[in-house]
Protein backbone atom coordinates (compact mmCIF):
# COMPACT_ATOMS: atom_id res chain seq x y z
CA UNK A 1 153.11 86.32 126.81
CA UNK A 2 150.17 87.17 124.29
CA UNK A 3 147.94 85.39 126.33
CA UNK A 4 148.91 86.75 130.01
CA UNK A 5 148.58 90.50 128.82
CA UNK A 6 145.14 89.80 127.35
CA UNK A 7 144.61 88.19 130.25
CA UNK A 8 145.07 91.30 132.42
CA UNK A 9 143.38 93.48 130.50
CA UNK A 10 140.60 91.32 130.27
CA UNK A 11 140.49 91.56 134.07
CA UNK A 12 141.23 95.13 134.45
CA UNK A 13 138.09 95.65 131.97
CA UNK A 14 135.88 93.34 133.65
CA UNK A 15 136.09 95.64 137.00
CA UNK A 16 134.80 98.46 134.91
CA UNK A 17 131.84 96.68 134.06
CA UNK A 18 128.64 97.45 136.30
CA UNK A 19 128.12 94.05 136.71
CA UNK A 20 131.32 93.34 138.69
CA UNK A 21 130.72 96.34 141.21
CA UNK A 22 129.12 96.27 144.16
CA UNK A 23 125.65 98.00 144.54
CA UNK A 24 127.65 100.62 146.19
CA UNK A 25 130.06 100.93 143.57
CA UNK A 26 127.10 100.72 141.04
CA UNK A 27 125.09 103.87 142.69
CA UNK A 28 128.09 106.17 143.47
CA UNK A 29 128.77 107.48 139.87
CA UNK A 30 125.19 107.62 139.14
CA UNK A 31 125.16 110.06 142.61
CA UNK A 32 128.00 111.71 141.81
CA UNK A 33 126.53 112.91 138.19
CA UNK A 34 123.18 113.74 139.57
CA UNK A 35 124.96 115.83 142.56
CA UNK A 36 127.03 117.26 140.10
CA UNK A 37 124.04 118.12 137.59
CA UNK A 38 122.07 119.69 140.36
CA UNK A 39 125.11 121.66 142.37
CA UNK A 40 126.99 124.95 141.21
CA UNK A 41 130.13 123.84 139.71
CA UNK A 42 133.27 122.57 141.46
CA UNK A 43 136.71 121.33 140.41
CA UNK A 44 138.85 119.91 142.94
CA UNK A 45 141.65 117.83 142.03
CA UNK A 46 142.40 114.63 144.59
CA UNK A 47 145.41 116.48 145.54
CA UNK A 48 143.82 119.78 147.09
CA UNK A 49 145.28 120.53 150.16
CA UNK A 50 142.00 121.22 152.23
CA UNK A 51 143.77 123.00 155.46
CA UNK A 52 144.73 125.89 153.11
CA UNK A 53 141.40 126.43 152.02
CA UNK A 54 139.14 129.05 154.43
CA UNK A 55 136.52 127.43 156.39
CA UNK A 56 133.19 127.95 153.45
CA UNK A 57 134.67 125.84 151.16
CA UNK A 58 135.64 123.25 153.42
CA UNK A 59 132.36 123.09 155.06
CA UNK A 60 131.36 123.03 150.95
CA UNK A 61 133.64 120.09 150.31
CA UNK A 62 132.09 118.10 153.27
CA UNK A 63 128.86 118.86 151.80
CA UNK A 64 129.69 117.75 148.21
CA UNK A 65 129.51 114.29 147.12
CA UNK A 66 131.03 115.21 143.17
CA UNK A 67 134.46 115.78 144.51
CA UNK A 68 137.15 113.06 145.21
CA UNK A 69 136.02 111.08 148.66
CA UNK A 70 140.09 112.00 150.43
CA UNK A 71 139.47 115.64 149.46
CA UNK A 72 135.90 116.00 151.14
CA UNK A 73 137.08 113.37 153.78
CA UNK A 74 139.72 115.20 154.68
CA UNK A 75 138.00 118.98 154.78
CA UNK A 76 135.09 117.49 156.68
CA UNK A 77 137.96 115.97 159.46
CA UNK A 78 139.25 119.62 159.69
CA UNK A 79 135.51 121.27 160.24
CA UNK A 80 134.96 118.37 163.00
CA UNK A 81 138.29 119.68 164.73
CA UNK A 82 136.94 123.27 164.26
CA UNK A 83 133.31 122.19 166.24
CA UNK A 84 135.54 119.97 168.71
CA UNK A 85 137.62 122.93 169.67
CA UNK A 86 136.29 126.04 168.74
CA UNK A 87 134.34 128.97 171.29
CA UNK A 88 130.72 129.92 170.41
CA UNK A 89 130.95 132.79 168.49
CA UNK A 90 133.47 130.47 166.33
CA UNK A 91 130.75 127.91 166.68
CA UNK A 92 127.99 130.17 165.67
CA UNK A 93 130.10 131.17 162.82
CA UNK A 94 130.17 127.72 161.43
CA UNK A 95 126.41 126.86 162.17
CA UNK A 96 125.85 129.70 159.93
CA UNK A 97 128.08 128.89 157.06
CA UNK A 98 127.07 125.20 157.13
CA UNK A 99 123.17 126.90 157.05
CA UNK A 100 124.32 128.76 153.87
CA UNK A 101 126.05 125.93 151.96
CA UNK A 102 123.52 123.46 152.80
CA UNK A 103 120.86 126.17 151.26
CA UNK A 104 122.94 125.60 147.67
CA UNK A 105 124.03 121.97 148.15
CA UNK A 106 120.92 120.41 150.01
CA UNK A 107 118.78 119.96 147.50
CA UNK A 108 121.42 117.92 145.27
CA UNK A 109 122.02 115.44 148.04
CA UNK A 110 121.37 111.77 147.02
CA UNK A 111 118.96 109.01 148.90
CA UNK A 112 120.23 106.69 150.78
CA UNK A 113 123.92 108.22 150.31
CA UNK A 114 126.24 110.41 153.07
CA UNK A 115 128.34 112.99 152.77
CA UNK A 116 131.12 113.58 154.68
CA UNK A 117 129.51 116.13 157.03
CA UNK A 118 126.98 113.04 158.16
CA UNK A 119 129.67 110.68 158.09
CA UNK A 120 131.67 112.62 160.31
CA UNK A 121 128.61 113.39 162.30
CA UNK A 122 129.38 117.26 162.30
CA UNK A 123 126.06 118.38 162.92
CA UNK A 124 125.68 116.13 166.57
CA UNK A 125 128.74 118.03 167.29
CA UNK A 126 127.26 121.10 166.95
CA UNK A 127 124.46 120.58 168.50
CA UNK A 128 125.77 119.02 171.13
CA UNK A 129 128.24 122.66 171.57
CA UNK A 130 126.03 125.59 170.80
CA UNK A 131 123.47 127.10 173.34
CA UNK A 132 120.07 125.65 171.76
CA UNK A 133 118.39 128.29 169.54
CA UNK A 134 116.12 129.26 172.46
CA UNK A 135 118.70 130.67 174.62
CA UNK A 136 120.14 132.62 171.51
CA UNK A 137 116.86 134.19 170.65
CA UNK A 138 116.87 137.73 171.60
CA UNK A 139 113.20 137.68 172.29
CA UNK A 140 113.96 134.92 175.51
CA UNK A 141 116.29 137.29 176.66
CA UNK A 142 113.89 140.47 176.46
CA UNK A 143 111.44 138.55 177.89
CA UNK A 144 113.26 137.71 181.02
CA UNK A 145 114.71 141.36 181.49
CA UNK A 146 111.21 143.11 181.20
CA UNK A 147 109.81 142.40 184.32
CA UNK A 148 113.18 143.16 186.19
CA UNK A 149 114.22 146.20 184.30
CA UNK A 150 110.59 147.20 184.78
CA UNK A 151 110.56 146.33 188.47
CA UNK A 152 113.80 148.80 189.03
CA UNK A 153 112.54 151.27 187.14
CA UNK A 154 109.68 151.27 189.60
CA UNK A 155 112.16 152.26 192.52
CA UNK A 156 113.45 155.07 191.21
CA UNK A 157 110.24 156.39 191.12
């Protein structure tokens, strides 16, 4: 008996050690500390229901790569379902928010890792959605009117 339980816990101890992960397994902690070294503070316990959060901090989760993998998994699935479904303005809405989050959370991302917003491929989704940048630019649009506001103008005259 002596011998079976040191036995287990000699093998439950040996998949702690860094030798007997994977490279993977090796470089995820050592991303998760430096993410969570560089980001603003987060604690989100693997049980967070992510579909009662509002739509900022589920973009955020997607973005982080310090919280549990189901809870940013599963709040980056719920923004994809958002950009599948949603209407521009809703669109534009989320562009925006990812913009802001990804101004605080960018700069912590690791090499050569994903989050779940590139996993998930959120950001093809958008793109693929939204009018492109050009035909949201005020300026294009002022530009086209001129010369027919301008040319009505001139038969009033």
């Amino acid at each position: 008996m002596f011998l079976l339980i040191t036995a287990a816990l000699a093998a439950a101890c040996s998949t702690l050690d860094p030798r007997h992960l994977s490279a993977s397994e090796q470089r995820q902690p050592r991303c998760s500390d430096k993410f969570a070294a560089c980001a603003p503070p987060a604690s989100y316990e693997a049980t967070v229901d992510a579909s009662r959060l509002e739509l900022r901090k589920q973009i955020q989760l997607a973005l982080r790569m310090d919280v549990p993998e189901n809870v940013s998994s599963d709040a980056a699935a719920l923004v994809l379902r958002r950009a599948e479904k949603a209407d521009v303005p809703a669109l534009l809405e989320l562009a925006s928010l990812y913009e802001d989050e990804w101004a605080i959370l960018g700069k912590c991302q690791c090499k050569g890792e994903e989050n779940q917003w590139d996993k998930k491929r959120i950001g093809a989704v958008l793109a693929k959605r939204l009018p492109s940048a050009e035909l949201r630019s005020p300026k294009l649009w002022e530009d086209r009117m001129a010369a027919p506001l301008a040319a009505i103008r001139d038969l009033k005259h």
